[in-house]
N, C-alpha and C. Protein backbone atom coordinates (compact mmCIF):
# COMPACT_ATOMS: atom_id res chain seq x y z
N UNK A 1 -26.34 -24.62 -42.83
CA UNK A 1 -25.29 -23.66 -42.53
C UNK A 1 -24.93 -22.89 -43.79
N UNK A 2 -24.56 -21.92 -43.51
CA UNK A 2 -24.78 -20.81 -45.05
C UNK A 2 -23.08 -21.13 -45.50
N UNK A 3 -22.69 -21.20 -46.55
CA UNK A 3 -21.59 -21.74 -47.50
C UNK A 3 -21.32 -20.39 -47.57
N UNK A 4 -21.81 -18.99 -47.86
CA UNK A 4 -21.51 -17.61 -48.18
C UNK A 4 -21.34 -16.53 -47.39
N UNK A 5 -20.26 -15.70 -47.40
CA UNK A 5 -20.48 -14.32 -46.87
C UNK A 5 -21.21 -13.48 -47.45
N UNK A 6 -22.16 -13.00 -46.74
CA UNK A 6 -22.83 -11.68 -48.03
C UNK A 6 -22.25 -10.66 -47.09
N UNK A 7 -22.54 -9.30 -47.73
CA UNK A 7 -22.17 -7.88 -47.68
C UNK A 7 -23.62 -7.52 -48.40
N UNK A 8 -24.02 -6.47 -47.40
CA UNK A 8 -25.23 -5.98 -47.56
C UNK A 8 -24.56 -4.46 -48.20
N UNK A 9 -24.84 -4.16 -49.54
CA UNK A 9 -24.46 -2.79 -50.33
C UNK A 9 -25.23 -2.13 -50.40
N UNK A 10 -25.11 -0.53 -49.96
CA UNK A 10 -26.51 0.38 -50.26
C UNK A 10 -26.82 0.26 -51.95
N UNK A 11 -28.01 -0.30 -52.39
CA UNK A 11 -28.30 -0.58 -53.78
C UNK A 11 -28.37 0.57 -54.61
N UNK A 12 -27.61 1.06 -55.67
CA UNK A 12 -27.05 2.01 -56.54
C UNK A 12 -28.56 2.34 -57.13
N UNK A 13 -29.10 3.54 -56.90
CA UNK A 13 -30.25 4.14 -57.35
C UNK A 13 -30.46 3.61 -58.94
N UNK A 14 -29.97 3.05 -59.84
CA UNK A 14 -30.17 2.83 -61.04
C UNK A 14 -30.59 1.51 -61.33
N UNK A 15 -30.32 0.50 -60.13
CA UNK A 15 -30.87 -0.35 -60.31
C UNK A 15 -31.88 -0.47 -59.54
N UNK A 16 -32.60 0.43 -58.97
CA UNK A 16 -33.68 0.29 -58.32
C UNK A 16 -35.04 -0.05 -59.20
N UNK A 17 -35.32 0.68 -60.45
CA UNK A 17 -36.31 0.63 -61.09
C UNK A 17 -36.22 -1.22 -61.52
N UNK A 18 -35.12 -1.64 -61.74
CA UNK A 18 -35.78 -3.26 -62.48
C UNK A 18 -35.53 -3.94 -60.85
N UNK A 19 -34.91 -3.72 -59.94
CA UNK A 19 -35.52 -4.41 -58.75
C UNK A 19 -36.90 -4.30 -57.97
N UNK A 20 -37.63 -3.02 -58.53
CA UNK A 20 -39.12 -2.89 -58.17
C UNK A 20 -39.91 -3.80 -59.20
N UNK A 21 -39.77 -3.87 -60.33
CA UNK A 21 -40.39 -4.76 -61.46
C UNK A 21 -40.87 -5.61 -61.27
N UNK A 22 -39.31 -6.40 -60.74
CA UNK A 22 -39.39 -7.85 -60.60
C UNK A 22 -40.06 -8.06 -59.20
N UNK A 23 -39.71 -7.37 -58.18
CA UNK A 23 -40.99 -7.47 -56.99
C UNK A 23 -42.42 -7.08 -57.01
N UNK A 24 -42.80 -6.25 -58.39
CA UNK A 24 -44.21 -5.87 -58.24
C UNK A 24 -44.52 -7.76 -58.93
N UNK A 25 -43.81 -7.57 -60.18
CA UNK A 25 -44.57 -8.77 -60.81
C UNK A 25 -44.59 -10.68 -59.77
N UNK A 26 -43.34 -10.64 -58.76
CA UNK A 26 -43.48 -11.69 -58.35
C UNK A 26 -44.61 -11.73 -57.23
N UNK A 27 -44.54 -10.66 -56.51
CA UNK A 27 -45.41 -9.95 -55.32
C UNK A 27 -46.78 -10.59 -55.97
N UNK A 28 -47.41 -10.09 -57.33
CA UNK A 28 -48.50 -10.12 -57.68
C UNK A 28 -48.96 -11.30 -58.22
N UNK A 29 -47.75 -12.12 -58.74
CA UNK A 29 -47.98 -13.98 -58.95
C UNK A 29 -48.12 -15.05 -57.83
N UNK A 30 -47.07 -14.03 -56.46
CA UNK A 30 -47.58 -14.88 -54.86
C UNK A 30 -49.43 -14.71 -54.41
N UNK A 31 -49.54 -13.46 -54.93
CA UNK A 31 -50.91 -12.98 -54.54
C UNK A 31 -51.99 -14.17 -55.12
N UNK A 32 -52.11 -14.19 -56.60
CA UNK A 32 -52.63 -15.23 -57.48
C UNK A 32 -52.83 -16.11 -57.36
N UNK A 33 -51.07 -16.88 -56.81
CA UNK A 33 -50.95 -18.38 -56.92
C UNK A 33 -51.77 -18.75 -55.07
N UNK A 34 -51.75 -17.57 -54.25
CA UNK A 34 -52.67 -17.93 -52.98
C UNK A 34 -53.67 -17.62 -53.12
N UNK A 35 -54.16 -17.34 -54.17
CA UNK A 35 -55.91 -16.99 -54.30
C UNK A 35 -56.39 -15.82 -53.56
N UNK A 36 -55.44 -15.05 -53.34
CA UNK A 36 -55.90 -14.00 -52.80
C UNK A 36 -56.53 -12.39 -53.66
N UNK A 37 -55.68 -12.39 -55.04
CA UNK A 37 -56.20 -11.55 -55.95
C UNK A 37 -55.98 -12.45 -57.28
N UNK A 38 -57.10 -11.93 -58.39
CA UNK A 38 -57.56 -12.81 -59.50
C UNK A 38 -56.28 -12.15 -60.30
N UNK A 39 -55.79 -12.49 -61.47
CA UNK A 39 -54.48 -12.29 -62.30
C UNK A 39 -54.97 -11.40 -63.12
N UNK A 40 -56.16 -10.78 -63.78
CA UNK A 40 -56.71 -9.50 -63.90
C UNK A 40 -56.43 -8.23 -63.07
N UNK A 41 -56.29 -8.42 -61.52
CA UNK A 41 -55.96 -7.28 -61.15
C UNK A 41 -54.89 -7.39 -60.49
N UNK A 42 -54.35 -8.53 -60.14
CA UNK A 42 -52.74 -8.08 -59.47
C UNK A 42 -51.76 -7.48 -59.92
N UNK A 43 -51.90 -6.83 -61.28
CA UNK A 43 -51.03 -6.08 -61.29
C UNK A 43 -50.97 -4.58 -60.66
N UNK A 44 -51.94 -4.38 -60.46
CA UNK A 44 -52.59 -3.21 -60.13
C UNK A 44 -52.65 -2.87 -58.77
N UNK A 45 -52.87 -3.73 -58.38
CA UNK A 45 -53.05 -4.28 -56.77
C UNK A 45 -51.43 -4.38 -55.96
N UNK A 46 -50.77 -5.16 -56.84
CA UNK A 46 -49.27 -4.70 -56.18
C UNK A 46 -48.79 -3.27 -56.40
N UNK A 47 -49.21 -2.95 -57.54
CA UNK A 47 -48.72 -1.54 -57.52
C UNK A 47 -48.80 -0.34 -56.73
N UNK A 48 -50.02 -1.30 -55.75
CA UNK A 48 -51.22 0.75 -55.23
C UNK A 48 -50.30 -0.35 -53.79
N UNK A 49 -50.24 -1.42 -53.87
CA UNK A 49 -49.71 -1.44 -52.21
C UNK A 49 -48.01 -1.43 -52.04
N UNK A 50 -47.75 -1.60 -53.24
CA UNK A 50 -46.49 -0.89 -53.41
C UNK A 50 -45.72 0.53 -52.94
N UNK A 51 -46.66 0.63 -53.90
CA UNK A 51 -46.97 2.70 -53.74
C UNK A 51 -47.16 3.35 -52.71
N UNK A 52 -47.97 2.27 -51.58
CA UNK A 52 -48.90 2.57 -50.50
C UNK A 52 -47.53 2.57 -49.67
N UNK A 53 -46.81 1.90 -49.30
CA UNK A 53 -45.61 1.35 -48.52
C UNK A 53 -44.38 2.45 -48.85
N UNK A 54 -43.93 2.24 -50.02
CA UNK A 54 -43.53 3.24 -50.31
C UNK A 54 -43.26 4.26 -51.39
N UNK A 55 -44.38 5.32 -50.81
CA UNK A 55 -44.48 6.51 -51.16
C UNK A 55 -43.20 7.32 -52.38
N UNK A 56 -42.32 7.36 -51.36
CA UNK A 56 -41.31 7.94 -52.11
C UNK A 56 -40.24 6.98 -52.65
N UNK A 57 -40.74 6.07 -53.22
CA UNK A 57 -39.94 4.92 -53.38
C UNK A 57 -38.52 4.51 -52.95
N UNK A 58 -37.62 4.46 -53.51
CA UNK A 58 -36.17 4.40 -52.77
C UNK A 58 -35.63 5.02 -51.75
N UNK A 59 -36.57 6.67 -51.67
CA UNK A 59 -36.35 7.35 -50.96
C UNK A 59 -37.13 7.51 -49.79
N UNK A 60 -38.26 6.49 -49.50
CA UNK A 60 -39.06 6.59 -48.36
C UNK A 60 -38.16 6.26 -47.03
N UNK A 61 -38.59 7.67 -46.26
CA UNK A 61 -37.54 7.62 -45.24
C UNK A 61 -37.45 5.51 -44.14
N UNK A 62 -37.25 5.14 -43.49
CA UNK A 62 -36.97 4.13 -42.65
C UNK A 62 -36.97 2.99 -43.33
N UNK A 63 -37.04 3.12 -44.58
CA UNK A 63 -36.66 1.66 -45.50
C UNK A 63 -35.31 1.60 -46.50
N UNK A 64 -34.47 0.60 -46.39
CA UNK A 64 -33.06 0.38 -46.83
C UNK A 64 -32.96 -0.99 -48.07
N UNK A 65 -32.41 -0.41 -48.92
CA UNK A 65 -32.51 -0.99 -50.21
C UNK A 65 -30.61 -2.03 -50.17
N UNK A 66 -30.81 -3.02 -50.33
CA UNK A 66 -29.43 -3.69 -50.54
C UNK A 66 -29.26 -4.79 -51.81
N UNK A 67 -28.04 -4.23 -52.19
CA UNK A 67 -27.57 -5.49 -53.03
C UNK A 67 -26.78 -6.23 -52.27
N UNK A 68 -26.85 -7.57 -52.18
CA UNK A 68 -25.78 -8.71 -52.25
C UNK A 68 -24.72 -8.83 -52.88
N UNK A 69 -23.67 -8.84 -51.96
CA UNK A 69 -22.40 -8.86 -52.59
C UNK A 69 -21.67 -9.97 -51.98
N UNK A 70 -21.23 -11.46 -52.80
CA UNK A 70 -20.69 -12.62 -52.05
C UNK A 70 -19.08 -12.30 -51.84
N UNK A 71 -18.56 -12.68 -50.96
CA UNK A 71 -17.35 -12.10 -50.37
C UNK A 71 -16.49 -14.05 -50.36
N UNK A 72 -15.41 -13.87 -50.81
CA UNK A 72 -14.24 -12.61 -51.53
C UNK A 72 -14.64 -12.53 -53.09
N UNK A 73 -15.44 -13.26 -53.58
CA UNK A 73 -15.62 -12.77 -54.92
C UNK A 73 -16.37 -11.33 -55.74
N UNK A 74 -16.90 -11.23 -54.65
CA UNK A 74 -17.60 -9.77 -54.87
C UNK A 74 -18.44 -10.01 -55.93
N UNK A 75 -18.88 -10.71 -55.91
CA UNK A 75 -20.40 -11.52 -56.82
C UNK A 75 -21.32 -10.29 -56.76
N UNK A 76 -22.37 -9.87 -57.14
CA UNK A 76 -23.49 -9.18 -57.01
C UNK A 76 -24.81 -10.75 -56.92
N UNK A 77 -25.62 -10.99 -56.01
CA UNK A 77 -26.24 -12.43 -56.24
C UNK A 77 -27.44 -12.01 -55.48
N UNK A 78 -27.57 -11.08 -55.29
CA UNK A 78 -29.29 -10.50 -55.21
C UNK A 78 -29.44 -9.19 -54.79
N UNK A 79 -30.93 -9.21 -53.78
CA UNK A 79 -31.47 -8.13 -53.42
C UNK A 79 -32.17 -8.67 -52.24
N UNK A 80 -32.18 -7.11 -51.34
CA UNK A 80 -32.71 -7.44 -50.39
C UNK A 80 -33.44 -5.87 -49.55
N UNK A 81 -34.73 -5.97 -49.38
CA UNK A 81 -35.57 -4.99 -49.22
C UNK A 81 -36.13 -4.99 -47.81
N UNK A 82 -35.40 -4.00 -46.55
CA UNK A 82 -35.51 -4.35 -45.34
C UNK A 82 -36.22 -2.74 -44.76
N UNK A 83 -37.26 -2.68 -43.79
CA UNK A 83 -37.33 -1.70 -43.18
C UNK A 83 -37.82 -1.22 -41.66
N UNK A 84 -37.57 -0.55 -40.91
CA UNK A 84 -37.74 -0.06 -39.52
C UNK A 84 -39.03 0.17 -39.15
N UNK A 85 -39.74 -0.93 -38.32
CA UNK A 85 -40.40 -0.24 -38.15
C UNK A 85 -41.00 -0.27 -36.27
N UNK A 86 -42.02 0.96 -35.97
CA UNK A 86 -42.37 0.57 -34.44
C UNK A 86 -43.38 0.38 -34.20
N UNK A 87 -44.37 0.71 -34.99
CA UNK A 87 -45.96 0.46 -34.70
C UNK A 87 -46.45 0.73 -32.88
N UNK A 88 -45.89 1.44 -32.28
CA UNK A 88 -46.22 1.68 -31.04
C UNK A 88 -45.42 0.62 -29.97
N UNK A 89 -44.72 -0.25 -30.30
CA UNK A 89 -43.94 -0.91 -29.65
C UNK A 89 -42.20 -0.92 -29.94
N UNK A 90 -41.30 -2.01 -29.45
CA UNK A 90 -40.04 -1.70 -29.58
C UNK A 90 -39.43 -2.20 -31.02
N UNK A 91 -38.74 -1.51 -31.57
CA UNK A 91 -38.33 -1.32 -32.98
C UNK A 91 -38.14 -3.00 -33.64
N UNK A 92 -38.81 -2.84 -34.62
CA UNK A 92 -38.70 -4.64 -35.21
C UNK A 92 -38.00 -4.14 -36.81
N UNK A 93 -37.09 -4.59 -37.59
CA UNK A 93 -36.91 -4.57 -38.55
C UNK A 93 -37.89 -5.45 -39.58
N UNK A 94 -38.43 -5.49 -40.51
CA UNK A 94 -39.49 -5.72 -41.31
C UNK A 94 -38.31 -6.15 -43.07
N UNK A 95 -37.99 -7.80 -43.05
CA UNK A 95 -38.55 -8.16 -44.24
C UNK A 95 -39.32 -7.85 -45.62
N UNK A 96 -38.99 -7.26 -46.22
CA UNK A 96 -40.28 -6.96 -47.28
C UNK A 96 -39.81 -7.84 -48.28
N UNK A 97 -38.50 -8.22 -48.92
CA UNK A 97 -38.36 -8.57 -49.82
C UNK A 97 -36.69 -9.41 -49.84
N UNK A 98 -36.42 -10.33 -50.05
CA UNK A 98 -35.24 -11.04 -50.06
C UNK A 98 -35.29 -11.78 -51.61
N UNK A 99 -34.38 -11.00 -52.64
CA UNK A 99 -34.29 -11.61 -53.66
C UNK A 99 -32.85 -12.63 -54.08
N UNK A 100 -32.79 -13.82 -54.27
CA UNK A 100 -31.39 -14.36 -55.03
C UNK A 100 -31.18 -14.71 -56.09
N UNK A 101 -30.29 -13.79 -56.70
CA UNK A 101 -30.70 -14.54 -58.41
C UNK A 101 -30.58 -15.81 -58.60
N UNK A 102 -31.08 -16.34 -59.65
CA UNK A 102 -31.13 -17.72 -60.15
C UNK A 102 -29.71 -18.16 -60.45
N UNK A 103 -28.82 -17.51 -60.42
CA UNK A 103 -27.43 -18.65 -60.61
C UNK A 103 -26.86 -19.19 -59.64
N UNK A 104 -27.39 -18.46 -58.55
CA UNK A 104 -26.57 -18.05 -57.29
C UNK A 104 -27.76 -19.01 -55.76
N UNK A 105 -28.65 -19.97 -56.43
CA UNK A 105 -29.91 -19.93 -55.46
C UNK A 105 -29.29 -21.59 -54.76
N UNK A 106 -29.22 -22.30 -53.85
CA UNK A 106 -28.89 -23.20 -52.96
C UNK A 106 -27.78 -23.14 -52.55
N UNK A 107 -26.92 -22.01 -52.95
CA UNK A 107 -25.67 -21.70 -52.47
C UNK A 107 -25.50 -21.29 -51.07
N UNK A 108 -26.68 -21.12 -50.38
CA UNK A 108 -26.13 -20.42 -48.75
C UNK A 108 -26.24 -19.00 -49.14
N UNK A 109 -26.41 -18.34 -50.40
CA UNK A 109 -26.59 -16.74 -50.35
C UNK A 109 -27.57 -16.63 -49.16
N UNK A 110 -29.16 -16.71 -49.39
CA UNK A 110 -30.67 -16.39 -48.57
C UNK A 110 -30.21 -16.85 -46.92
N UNK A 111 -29.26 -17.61 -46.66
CA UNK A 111 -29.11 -17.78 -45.22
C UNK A 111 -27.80 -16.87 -45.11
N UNK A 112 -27.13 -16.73 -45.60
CA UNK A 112 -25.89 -15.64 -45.49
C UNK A 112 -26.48 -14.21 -45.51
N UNK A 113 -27.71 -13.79 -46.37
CA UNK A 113 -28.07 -12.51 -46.09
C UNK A 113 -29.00 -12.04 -45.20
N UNK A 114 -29.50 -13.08 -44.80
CA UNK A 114 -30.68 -13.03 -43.61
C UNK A 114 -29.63 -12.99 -41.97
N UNK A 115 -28.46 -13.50 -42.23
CA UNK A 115 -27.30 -13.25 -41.04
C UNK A 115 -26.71 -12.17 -41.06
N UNK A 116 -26.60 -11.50 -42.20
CA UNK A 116 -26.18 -10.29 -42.29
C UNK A 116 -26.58 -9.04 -42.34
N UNK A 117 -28.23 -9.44 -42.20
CA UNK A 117 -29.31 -8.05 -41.67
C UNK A 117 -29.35 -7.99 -40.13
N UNK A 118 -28.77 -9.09 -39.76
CA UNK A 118 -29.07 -8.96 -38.20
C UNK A 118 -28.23 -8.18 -37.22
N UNK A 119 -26.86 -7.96 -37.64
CA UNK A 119 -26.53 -6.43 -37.28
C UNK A 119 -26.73 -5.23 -37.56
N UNK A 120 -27.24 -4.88 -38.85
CA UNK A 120 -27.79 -4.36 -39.72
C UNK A 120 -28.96 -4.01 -38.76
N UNK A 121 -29.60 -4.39 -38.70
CA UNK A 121 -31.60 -4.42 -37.76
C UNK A 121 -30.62 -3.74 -36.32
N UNK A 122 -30.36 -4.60 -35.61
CA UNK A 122 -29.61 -4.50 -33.96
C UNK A 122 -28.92 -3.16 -34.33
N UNK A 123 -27.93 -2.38 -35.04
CA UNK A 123 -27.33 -1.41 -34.83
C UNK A 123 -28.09 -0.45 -35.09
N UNK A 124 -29.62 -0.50 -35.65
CA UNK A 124 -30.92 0.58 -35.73
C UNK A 124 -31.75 0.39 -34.52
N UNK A 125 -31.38 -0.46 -33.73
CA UNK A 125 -31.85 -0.26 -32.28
C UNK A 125 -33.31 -1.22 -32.57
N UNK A 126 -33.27 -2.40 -33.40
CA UNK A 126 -34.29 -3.46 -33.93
C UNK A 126 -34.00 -4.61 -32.64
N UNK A 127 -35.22 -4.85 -32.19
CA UNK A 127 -35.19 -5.95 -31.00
C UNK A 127 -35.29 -7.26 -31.77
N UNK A 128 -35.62 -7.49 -32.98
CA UNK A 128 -36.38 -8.78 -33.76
C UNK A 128 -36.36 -8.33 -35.48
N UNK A 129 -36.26 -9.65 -35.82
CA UNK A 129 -36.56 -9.30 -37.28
C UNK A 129 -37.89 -10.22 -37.75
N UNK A 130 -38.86 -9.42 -38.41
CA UNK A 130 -39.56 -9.76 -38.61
C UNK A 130 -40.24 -10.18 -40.43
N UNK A 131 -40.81 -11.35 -40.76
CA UNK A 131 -41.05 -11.06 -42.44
C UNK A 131 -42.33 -11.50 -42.48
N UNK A 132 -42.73 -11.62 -43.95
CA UNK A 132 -43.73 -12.64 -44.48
C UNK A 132 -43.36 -13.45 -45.03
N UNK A 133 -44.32 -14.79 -45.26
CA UNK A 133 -43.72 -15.81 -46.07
C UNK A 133 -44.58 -16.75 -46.50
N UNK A 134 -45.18 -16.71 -48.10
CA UNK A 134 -46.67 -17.31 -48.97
C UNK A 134 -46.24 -18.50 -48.34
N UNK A 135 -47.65 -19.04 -47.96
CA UNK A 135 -47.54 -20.68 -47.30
C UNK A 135 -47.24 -21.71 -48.79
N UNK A 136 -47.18 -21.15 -50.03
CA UNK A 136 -46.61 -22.60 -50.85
C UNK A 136 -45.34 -22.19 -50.89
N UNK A 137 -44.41 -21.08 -50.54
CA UNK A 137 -43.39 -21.06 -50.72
C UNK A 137 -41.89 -21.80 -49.51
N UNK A 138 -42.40 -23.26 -49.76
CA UNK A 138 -41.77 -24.18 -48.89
C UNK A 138 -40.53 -24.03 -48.69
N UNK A 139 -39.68 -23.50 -49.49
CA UNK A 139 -37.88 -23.65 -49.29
C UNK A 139 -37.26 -22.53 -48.90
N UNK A 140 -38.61 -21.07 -48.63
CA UNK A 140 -38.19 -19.79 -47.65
C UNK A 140 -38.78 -20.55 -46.11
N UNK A 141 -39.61 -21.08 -45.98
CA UNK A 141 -40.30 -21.60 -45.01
C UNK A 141 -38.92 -22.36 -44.09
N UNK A 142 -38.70 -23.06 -45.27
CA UNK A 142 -37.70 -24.35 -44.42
C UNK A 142 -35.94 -23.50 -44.09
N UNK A 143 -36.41 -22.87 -44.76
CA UNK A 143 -34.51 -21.41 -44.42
C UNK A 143 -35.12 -20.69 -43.05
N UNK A 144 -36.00 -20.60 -43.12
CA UNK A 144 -36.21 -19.23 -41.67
C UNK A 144 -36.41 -20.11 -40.79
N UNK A 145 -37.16 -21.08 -40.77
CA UNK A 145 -37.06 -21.74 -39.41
C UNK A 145 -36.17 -22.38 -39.22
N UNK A 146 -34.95 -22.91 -40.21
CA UNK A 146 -33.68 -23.70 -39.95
C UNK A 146 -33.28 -22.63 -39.02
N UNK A 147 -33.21 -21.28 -39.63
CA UNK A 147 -32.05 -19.61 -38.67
C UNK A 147 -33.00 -19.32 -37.81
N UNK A 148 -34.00 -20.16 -37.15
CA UNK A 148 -34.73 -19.80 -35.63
C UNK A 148 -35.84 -18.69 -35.71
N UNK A 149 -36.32 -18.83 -37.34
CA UNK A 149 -37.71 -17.88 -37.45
C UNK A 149 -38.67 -18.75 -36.40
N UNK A 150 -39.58 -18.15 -35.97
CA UNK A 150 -40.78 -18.52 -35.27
C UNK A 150 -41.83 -18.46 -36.31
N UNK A 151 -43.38 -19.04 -36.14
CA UNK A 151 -44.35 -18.39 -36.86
C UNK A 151 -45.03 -17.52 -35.74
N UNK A 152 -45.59 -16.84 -36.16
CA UNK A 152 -46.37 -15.76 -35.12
C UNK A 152 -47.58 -15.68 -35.55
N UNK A 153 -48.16 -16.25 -36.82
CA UNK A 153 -49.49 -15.82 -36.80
C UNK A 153 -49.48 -16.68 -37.90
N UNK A 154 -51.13 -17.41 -38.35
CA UNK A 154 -50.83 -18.29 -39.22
C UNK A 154 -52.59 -18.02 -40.31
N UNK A 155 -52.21 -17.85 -41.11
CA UNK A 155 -53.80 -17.30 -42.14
C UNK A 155 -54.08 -18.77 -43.20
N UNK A 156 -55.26 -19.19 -42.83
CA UNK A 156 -55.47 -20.52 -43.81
C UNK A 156 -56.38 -20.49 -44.55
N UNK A 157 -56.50 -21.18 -45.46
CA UNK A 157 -58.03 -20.83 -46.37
C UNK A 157 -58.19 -22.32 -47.04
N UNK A 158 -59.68 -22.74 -47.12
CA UNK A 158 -59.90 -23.90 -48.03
C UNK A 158 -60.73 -23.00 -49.41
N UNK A 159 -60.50 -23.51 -50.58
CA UNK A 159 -61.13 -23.76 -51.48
C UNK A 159 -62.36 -24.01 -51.43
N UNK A 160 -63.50 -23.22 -51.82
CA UNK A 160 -64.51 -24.22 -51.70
C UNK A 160 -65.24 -24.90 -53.54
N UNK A 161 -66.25 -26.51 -53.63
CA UNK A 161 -65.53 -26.30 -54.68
C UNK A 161 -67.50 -25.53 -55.17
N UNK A 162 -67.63 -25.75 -56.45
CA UNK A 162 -68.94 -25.10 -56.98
C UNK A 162 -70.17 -25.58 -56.15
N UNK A 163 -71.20 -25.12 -55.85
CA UNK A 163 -72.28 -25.47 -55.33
C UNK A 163 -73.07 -26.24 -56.33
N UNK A 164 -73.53 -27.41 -55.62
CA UNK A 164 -73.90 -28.93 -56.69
C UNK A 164 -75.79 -28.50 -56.93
């Protein structure tokens, strides 16, 4: 049960540049640590699919940039990177990014702001909210399905080891 109120704040254009940073560089250490791109090019690799997503960065139209704000203290205790989308079906809000800073992390912020996109999504005419989530990253895993995430699709991979 989330201990916090958040308040979802339109995120002040100035802090946009070190909240992209820190998502290219973590984006590109999830990539790594799943073996999906070598640590030679993920930096590069988050960047062009960064870029790819959004174009006009802060300003790409159907995506909404938020700071966390804990209520009544009016904390600032993260970030959170949400956007619209339809792909030919009925409007799903899209997850891209849920950040909590490190002072602020088992507090109930990540379940307080994931409750507080959900009117947020619903008053853009969003039937569902939808995210991603790296399979070692166990303690987003165990928050979304506590708040009634489903999995919908599941990608596995073995290691294989050198040929003997």
């Amino acid at each position: 049960m989330a201990s916090a109120e958040i308040e979802l704040v339109p995120l002040d254009p100035s802090l946009y540049a070190a909240f992209r940073e820190n998502l290219l560089r973590e984006y590109a250490r999830d990539h790594v640590r799943a073996g999906q791109w070598t640590a030679a090019d993920a930096d590069r690799k988050a960047r062009e699919e960064t870029d790819r997503i959004l174009p006009q960065g802060q300003a790409t139209p159907g995506h909404f940039f938020f700071a966390l704000r804990r209520r009544p203290a009016g904390d600032d205790v993260g970030r959170v990177w949400i956007a619209l989308r339809t792909e030919g079906g009925p409007v799903e809000a899209f997850v891209y990014d849920l950040l909590v800073f490190e002072p602020f992390r088992g507090q109930g912020i990540g379940e307080a702001a994931m409750r507080a996109l959900e009117p947020f999504a619903r008053s853009h005419g969003a039937t569902r909210i939808a995210l991603h989530v790296f399979g070692s990253n166990a303690g987003a895993i165990r928050l979304y399905e506590r708040i009634g995430y489903e999995t919908t699709n599941r990608l596995m991979a073995k290691p294989l080891p050198p040929a003997p």
